[in-house]
N, C-alpha and C. Protein backbone atom coordinates (compact mmCIF):
# COMPACT_ATOMS: atom_id res chain seq x y z
N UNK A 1 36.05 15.04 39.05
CA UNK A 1 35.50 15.68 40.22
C UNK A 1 36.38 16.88 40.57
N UNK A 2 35.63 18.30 40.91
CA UNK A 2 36.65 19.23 41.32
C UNK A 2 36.86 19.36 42.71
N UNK A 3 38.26 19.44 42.60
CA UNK A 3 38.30 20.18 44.04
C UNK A 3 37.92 21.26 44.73
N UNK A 4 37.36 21.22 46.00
CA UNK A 4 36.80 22.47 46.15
C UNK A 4 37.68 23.52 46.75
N UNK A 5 37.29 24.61 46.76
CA UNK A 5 37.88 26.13 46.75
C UNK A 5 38.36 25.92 47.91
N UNK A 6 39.82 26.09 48.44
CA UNK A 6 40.31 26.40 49.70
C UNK A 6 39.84 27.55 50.63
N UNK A 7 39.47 26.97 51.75
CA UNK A 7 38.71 27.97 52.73
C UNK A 7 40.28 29.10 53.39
N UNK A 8 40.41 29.98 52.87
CA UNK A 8 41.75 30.57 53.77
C UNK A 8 41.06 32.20 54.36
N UNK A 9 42.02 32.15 55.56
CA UNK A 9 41.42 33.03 56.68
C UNK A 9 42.60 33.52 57.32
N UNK A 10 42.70 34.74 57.73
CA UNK A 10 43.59 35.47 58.64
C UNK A 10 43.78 34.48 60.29
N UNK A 11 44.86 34.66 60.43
CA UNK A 11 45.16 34.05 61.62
C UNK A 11 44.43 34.64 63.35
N UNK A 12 44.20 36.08 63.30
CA UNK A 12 43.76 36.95 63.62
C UNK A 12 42.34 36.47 63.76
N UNK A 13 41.50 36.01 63.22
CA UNK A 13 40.28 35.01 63.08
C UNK A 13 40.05 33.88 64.64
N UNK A 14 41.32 33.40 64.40
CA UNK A 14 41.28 32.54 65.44
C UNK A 14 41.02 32.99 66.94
N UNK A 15 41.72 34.18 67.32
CA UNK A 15 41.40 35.27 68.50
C UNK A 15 39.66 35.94 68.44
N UNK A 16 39.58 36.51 66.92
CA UNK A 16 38.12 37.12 67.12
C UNK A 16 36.93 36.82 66.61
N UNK A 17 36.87 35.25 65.60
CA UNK A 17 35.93 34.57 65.83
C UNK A 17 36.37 33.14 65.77
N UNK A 18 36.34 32.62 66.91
CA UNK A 18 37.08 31.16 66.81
C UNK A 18 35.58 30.40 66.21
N UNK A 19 34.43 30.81 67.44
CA UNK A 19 33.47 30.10 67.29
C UNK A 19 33.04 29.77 65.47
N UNK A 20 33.42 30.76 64.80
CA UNK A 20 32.94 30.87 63.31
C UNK A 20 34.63 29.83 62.77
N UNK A 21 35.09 29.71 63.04
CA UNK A 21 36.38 29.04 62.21
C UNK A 21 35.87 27.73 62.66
N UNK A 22 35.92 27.37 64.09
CA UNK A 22 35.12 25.89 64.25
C UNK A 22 33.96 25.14 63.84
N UNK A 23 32.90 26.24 63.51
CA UNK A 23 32.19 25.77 62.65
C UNK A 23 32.23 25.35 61.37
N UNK A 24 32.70 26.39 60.77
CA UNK A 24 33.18 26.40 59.37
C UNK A 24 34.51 25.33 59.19
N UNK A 25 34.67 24.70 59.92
CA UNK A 25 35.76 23.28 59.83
C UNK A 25 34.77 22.29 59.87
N UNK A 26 33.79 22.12 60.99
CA UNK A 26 33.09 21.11 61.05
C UNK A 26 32.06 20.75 60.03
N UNK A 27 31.25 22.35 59.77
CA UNK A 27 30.15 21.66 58.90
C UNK A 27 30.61 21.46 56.92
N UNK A 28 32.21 22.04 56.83
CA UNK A 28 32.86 22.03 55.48
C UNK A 28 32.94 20.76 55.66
N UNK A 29 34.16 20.15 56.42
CA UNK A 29 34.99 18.61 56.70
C UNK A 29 35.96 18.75 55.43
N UNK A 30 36.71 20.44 55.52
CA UNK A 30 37.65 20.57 54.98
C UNK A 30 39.14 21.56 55.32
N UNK A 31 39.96 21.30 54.92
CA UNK A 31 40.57 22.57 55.83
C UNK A 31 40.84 24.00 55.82
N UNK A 32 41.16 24.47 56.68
CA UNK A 32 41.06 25.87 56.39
C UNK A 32 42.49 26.56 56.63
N UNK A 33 43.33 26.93 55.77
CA UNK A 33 44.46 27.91 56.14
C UNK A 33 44.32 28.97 56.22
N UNK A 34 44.71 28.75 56.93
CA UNK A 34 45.19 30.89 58.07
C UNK A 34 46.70 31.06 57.42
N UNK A 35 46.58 32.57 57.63
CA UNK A 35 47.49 32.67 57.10
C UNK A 35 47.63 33.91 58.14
N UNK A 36 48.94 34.37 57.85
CA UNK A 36 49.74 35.39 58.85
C UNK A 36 50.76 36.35 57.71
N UNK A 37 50.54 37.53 57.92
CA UNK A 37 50.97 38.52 57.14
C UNK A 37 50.86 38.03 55.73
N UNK A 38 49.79 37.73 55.28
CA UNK A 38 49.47 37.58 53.78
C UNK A 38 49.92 35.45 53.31
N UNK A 39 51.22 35.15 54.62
CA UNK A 39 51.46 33.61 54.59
C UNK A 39 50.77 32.71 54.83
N UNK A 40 50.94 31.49 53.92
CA UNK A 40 50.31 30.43 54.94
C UNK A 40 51.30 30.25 56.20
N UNK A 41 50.21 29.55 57.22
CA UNK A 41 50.62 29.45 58.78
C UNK A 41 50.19 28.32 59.45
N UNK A 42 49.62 27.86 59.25
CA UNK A 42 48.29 27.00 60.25
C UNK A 42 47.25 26.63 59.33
N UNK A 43 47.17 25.16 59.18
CA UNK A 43 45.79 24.51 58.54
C UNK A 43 44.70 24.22 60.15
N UNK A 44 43.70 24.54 60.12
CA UNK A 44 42.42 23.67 60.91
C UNK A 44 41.37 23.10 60.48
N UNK A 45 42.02 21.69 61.05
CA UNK A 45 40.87 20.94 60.27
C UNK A 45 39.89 20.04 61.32
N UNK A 46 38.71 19.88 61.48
CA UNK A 46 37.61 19.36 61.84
C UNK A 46 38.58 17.88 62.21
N UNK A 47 38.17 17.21 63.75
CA UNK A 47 38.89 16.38 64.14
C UNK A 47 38.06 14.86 63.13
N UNK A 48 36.79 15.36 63.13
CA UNK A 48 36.16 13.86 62.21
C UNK A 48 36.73 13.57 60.59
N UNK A 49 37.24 15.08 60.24
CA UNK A 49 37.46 14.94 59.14
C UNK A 49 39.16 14.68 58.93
N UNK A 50 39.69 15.14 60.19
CA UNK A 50 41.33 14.39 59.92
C UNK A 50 41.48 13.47 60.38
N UNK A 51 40.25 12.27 60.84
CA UNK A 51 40.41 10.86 61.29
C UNK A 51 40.29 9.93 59.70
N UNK A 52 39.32 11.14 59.25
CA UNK A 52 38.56 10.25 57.74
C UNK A 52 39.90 10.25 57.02
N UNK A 53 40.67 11.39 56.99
CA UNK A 53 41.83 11.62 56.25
C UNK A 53 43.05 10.78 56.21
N UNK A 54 43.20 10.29 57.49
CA UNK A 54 44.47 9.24 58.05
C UNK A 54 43.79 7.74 57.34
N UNK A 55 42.66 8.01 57.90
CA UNK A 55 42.22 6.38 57.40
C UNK A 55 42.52 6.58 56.17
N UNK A 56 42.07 7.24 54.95
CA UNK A 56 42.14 7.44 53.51
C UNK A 56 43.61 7.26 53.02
N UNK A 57 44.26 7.70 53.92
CA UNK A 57 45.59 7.69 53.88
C UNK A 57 46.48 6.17 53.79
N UNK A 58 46.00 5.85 54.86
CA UNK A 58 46.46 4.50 55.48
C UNK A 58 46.24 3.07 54.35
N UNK A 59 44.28 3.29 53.89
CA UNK A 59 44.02 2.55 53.04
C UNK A 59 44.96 2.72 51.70
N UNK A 60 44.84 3.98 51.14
CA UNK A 60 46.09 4.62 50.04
C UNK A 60 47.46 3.41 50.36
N UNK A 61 48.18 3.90 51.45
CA UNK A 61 49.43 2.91 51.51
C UNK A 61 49.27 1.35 51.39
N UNK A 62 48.27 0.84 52.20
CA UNK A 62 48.20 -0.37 52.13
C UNK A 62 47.48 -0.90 50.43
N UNK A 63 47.08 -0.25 50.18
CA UNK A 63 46.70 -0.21 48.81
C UNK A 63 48.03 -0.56 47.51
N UNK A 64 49.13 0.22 47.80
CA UNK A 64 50.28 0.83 47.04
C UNK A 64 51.36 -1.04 47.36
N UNK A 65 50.65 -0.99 48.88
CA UNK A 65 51.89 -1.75 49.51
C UNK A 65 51.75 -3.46 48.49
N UNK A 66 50.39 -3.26 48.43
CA UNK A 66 49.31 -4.67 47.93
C UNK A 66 50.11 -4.39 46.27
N UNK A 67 49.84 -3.46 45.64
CA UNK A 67 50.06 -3.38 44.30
C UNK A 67 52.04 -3.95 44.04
N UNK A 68 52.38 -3.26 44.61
CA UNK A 68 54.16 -3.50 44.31
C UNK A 68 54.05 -5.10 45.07
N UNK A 69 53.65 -5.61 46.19
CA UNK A 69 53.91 -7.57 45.94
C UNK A 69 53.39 -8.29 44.74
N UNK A 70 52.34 -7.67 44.14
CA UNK A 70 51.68 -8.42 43.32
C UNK A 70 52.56 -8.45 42.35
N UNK A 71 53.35 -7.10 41.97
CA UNK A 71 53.85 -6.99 41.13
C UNK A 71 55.54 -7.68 41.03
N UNK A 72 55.76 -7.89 42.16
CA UNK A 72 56.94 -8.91 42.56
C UNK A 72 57.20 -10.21 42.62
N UNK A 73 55.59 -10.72 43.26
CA UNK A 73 55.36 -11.86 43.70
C UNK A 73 54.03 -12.39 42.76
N UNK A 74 53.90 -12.15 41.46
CA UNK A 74 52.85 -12.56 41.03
C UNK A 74 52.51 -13.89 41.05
N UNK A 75 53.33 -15.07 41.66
CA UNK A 75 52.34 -16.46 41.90
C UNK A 75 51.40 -16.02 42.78
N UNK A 76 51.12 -17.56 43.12
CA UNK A 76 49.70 -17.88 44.13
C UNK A 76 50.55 -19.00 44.70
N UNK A 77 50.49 -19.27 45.87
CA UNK A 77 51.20 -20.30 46.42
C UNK A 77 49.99 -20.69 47.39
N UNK A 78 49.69 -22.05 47.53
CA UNK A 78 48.60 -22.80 48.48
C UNK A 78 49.70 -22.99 50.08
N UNK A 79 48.64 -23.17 50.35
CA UNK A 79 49.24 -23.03 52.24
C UNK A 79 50.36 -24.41 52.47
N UNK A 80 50.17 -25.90 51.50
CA UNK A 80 51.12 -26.52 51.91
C UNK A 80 52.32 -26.08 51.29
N UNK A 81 52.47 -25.54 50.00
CA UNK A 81 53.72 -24.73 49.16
C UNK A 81 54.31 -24.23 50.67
N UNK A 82 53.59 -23.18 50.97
CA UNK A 82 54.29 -22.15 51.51
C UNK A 82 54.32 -22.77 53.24
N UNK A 83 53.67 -23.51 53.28
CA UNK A 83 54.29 -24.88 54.99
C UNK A 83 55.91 -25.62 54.58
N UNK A 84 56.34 -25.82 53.18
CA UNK A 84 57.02 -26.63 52.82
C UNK A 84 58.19 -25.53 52.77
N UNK A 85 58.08 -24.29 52.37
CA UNK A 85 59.22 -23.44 52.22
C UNK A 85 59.18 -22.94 53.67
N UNK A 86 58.70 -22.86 53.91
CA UNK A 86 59.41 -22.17 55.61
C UNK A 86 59.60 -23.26 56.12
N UNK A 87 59.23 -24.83 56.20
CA UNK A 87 60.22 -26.26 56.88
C UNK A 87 61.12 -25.86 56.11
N UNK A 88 61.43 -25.69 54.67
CA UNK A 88 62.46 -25.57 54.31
C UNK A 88 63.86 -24.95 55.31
N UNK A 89 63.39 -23.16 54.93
CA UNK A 89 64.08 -22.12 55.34
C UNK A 89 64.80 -22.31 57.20
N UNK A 90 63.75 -23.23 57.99
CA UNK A 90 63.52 -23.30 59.37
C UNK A 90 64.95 -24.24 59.37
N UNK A 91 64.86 -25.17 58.34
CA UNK A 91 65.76 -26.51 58.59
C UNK A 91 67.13 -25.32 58.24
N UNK A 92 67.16 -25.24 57.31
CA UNK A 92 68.56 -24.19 57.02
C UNK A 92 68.97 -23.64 58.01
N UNK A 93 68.10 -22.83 58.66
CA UNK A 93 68.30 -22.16 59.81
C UNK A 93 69.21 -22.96 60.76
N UNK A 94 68.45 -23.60 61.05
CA UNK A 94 68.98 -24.91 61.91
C UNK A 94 70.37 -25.46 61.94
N UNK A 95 70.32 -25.78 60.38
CA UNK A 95 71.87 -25.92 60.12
C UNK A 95 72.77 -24.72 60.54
N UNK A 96 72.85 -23.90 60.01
CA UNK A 96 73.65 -23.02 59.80
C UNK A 96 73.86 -22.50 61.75
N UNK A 97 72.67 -22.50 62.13
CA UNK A 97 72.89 -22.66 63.64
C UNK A 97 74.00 -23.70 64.00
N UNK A 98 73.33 -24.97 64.27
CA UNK A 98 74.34 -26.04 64.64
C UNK A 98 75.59 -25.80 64.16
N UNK A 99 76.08 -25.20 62.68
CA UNK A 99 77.69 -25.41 62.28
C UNK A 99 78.26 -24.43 63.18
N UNK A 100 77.38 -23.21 63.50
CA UNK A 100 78.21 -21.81 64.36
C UNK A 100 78.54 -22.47 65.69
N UNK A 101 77.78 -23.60 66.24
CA UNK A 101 78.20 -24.00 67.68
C UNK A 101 79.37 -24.67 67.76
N UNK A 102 79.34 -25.03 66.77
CA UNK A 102 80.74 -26.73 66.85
C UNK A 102 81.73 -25.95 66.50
């Protein structure tokens, strides 16, 4: 799939046609850099389309986050396994509590 052509625009735009830059964010749902003396300066992007973006984002990490446990933790542990290791860990706790008091 290609990416499509970056929308870039003088900053100067924003003062003398905003109404045309807001559109052209909303009905693209891509962003647009302005630029200032020939630089980039300023991306604007359509608020529906930088909500879609965070989410995309977010799913991306939690995605990444899912792949590296699997890849750490490749068992499967059933719910009493993993009831039995945290009584475990809880009792340790415990101990190691009680010896710091005495």
């Amino acid at each position: 799939m290609a990416l499509p052509v970056p929308t870039i625009r003088p900053i100067s735009d924003l003062r003398t046609d905003l109404n045309d830059v807001c559109e052209c964010a909303r009905t693209t749902q891509q962003p647009i850099f302005m630029t200032k003396n020939g630089k980039a300066s300023l991306v604007v992007i359509d608020c529906e389309a930088y909500e879609q973006q965070r989410m995309h984002d977010l799913y991306v990490m939690k995605l990444r986050e899912a792949e590296i446990e699997a890849r750490y933790m490749p068992e499967t542990v059933t719910l009493e396994e993993m009831d039995e290791r945290v009584a475990r860990i809880l009792d340790d706790a415990r101990k190691v509590y009680a010896d710091a008091e005495r």
